[in-house]
N, C-alpha and C. Protein backbone atom coordinates (compact mmCIF):
# COMPACT_ATOMS: atom_id res chain seq x y z
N UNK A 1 1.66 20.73 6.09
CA UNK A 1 3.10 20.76 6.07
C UNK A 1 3.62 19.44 5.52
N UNK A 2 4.12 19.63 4.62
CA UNK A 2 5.17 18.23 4.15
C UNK A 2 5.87 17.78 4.87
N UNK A 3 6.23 16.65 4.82
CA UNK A 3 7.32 15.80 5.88
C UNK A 3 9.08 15.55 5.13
N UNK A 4 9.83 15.63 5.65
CA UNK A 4 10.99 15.63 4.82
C UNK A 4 12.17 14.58 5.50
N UNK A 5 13.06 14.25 4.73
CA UNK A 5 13.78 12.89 5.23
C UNK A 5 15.13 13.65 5.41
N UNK A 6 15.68 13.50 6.84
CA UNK A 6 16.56 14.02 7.18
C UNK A 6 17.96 12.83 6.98
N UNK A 7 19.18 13.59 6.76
CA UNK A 7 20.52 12.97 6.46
C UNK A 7 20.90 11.93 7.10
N UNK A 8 20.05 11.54 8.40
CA UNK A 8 20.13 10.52 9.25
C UNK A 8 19.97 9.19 8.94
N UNK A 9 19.25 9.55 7.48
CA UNK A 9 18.33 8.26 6.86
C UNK A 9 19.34 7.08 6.29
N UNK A 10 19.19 6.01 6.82
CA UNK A 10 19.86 5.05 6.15
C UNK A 10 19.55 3.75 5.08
N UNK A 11 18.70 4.76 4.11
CA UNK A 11 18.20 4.07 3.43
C UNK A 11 17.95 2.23 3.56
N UNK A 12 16.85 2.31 4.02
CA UNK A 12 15.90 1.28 4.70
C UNK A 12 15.08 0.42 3.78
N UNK A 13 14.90 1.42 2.90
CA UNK A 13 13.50 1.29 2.35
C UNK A 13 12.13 0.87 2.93
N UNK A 14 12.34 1.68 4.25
CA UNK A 14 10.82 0.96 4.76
C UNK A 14 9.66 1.95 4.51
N UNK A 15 10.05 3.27 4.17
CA UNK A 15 9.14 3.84 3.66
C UNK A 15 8.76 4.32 2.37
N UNK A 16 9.84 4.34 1.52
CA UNK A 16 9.37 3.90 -0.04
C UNK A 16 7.61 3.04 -0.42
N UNK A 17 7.65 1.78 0.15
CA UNK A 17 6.19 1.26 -0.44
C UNK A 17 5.03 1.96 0.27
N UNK A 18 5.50 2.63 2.16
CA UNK A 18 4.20 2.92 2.48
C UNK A 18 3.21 4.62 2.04
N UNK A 19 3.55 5.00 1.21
CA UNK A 19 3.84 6.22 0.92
C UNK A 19 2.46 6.38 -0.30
N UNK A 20 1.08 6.76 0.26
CA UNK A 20 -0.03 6.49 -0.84
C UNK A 20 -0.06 7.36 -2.07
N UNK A 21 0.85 8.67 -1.98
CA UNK A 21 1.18 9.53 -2.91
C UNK A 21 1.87 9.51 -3.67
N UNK A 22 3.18 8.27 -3.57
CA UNK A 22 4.17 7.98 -4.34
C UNK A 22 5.07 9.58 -4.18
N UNK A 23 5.39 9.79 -2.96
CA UNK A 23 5.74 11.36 -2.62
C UNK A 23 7.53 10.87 -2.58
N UNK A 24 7.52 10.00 -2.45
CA UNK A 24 9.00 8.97 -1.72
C UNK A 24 9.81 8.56 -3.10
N UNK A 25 11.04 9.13 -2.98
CA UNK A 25 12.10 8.51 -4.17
C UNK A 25 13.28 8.54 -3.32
N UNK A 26 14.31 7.54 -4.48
CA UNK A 26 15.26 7.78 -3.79
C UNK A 26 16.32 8.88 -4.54
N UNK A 27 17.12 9.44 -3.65
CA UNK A 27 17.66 10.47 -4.38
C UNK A 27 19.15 9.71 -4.26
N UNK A 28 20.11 11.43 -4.54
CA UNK A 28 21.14 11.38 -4.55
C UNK A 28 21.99 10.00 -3.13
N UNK A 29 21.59 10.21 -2.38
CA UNK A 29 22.58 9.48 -0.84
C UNK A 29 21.36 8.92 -0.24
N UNK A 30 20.33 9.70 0.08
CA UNK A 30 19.00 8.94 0.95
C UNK A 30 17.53 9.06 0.03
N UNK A 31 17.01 8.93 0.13
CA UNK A 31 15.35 8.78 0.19
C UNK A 31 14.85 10.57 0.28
N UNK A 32 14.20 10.82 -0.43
CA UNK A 32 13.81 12.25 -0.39
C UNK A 32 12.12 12.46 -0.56
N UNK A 33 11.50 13.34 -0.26
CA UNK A 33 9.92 13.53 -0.23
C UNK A 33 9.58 14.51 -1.04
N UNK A 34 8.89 14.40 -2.43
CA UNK A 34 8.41 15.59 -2.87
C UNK A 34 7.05 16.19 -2.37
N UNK A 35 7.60 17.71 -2.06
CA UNK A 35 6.38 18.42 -1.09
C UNK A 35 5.36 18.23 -1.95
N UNK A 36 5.06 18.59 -3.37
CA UNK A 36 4.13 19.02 -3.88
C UNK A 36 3.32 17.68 -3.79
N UNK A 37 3.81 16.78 -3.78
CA UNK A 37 3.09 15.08 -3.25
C UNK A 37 2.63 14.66 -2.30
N UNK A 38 3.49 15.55 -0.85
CA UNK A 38 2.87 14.72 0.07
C UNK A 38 1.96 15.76 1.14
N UNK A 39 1.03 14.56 1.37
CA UNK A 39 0.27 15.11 1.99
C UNK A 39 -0.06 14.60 3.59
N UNK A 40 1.05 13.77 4.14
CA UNK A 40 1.06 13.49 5.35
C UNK A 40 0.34 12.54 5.66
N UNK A 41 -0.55 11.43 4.63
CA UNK A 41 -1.00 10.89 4.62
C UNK A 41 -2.57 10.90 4.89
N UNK A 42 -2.90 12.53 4.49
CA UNK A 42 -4.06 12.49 5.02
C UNK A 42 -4.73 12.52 3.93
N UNK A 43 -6.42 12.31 4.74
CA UNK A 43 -7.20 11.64 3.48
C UNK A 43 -6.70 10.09 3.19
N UNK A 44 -6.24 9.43 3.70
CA UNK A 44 -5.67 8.17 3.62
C UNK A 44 -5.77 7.68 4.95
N UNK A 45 -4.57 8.25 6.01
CA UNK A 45 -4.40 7.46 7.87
C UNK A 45 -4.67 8.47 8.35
N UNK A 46 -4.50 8.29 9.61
CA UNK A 46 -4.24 9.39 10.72
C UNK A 46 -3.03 9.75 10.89
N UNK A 47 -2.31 9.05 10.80
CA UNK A 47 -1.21 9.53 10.81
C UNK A 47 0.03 8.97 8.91
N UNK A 48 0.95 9.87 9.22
CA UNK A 48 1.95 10.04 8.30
C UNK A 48 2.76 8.49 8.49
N UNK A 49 2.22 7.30 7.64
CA UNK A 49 3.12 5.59 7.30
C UNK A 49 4.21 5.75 6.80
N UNK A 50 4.79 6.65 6.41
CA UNK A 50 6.45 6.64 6.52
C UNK A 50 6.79 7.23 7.68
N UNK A 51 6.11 8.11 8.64
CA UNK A 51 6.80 7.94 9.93
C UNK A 51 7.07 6.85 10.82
N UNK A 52 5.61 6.41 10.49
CA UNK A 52 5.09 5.34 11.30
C UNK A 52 6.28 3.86 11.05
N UNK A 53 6.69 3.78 9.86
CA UNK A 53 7.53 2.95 9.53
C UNK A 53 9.14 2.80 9.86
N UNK A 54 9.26 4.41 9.93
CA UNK A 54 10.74 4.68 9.89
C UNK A 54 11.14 4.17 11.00
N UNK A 55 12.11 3.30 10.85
CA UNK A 55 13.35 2.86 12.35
C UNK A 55 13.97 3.36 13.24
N UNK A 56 14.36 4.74 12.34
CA UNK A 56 15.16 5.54 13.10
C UNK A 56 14.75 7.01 13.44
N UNK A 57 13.70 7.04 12.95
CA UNK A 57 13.04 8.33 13.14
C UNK A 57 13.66 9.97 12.58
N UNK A 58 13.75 9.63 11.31
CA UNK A 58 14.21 10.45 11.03
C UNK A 58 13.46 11.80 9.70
N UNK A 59 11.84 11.00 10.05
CA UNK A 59 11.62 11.98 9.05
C UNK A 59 10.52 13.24 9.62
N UNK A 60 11.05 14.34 9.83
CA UNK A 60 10.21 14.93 10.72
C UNK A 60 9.24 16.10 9.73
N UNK A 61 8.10 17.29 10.40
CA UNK A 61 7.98 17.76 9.69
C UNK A 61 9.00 19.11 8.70
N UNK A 62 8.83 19.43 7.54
CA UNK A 62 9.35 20.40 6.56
C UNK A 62 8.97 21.54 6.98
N UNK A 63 9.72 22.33 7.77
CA UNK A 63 9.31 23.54 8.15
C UNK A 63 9.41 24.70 6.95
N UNK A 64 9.82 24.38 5.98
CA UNK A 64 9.88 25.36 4.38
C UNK A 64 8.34 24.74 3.83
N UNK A 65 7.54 24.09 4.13
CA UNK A 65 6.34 23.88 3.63
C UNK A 65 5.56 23.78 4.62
N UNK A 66 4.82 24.34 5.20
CA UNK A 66 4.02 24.46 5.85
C UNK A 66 2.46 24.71 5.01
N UNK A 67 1.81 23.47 5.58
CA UNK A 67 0.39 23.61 5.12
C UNK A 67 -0.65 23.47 6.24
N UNK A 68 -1.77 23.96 6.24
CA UNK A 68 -3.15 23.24 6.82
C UNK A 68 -3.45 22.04 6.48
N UNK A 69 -4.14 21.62 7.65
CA UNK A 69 -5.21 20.11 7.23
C UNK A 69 -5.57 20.41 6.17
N UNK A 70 -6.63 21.60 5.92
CA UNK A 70 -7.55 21.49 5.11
C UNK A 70 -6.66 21.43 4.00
N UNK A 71 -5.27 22.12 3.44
CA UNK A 71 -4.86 22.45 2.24
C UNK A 71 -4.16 20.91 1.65
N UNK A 72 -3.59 19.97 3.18
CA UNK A 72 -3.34 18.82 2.65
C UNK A 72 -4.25 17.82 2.06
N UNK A 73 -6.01 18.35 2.99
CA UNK A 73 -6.55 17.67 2.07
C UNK A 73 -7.11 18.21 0.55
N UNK A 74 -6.93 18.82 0.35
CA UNK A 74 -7.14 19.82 -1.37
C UNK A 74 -6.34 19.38 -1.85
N UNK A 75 -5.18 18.77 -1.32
CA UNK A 75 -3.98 18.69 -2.22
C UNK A 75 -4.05 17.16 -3.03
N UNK A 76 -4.41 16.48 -1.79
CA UNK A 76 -4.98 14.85 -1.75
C UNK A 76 -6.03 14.98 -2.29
N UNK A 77 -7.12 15.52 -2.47
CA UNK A 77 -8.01 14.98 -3.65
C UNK A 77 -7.85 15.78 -4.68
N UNK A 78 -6.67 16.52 -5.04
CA UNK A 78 -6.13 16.96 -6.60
C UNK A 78 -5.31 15.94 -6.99
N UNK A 79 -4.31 15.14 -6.16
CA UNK A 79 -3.80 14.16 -6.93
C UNK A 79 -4.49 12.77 -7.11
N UNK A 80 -5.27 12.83 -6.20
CA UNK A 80 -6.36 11.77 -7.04
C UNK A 80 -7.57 11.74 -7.92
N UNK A 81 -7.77 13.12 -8.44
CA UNK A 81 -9.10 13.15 -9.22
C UNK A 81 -8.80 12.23 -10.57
């Protein structure tokens, strides 16, 4: 499942650099996550470093993308081959 940045976000930038997929831009008003990028950080942490970073807690999971472990990790070693 992708993680997505909710309207709450007050552009921080604290999770822009931690982001190993480069999944993180900034958009229109906040910071936005492209699904097809992220992979929750797996294959990388245990856990998801733009959560881990966020201040305010606002980036939860994308319930319109729902994936498996396994598919986040397929996904993570397609964008790094």
């Amino acid at each position: 499942m992708a993680l997505i940045i909710t309207k709450d976000c007050i552009n921080c930038d604290m999770c822009l650099p931690e982001c190993p997929n480069q999944a993180i831009s900034v958009g229109k008003k906040i910071y936005v996550i492209d699904p097809e990028r992220c992979t929750e950080c797996v294959g990388f942490y245990d856990k998801p470093q733009c959560v881990e970073a966020c201040p305010i807690d606002c980036i939860p999971k994308d319930p319109a993308h729902v994936e498996s472990q396994e598919a986040l990790l397929a996904k993570q070693r397609k964008l790094w081959q």
